[in-house]
Protein backbone atom coordinates (compact mmCIF):
# COMPACT_ATOMS: atom_id res chain seq x y z
CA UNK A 1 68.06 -71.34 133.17
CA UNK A 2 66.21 -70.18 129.95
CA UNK A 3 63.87 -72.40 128.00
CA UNK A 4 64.40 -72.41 123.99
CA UNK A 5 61.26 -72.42 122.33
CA UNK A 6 62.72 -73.48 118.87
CA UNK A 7 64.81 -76.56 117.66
CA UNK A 8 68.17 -76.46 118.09
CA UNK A 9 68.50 -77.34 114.34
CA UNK A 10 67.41 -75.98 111.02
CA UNK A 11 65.32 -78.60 109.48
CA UNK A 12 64.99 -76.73 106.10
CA UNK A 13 68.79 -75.97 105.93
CA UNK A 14 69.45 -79.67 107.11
CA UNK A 15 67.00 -81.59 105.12
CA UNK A 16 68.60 -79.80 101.57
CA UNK A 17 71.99 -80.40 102.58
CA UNK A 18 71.23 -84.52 103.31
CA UNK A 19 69.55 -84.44 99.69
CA UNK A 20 72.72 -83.37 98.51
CA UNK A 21 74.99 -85.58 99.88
CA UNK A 22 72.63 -88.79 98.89
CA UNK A 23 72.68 -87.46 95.55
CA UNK A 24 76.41 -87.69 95.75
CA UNK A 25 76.13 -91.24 96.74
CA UNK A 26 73.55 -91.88 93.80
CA UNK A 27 75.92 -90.16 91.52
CA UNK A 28 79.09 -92.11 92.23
CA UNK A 29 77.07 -95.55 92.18
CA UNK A 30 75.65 -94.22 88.41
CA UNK A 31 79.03 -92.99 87.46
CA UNK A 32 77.14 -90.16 85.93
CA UNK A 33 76.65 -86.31 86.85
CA UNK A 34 72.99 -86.02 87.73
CA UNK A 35 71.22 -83.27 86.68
CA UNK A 36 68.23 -83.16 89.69
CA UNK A 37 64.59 -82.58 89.75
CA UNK A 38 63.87 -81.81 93.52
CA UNK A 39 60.20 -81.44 92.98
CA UNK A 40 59.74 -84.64 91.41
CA UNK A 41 62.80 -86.72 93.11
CA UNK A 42 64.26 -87.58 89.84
CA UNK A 43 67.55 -87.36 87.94
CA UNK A 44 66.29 -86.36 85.10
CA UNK A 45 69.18 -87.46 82.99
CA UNK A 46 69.80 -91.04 84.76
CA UNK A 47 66.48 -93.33 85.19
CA UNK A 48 68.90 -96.18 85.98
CA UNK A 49 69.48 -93.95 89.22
CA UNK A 50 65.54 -94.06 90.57
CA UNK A 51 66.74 -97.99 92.20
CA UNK A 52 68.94 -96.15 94.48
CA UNK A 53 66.41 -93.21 95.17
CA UNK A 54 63.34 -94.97 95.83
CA UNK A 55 63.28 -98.43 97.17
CA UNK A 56 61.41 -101.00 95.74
CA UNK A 57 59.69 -103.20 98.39
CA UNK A 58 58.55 -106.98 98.19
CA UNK A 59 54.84 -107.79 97.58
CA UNK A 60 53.19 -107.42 101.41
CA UNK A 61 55.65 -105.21 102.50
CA UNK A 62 54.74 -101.92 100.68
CA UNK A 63 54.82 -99.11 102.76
CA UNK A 64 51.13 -97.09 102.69
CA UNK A 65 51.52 -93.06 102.56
């Protein structure tokens, strides 16, 4: 039996193609065609559509980076 020394999965291929399918979510609860900026995690043309990307936690129960 031969040991893999890589994942199984491609993270970079995966991780792009969950941000799409989220944004599909977020663009069917805006009822609006997003137009994306990955780098900043914004729709650029939808700020009603940052409550569904980012949530917004009650005081105490912030999460610290």
């Amino acid at each position: 039996m031969q040991r893999r020394e890589t994942g199984s999965s491609n993270f970079e291929y995966g991780a792009r193609l969950t941000e799409i399918v989220l944004l599909g979510n977020v663009a069917l609860r805006t009822g609006k065609k997003l137009e994306w900026d990955s780098a900043g995690l914004k729709a650029k043309n939808a700020p009603e559509a940052d409550k569904f990307i980012k949530e917004q936690y009650r005081a105490g129960w912030e999460i610290e980076a």
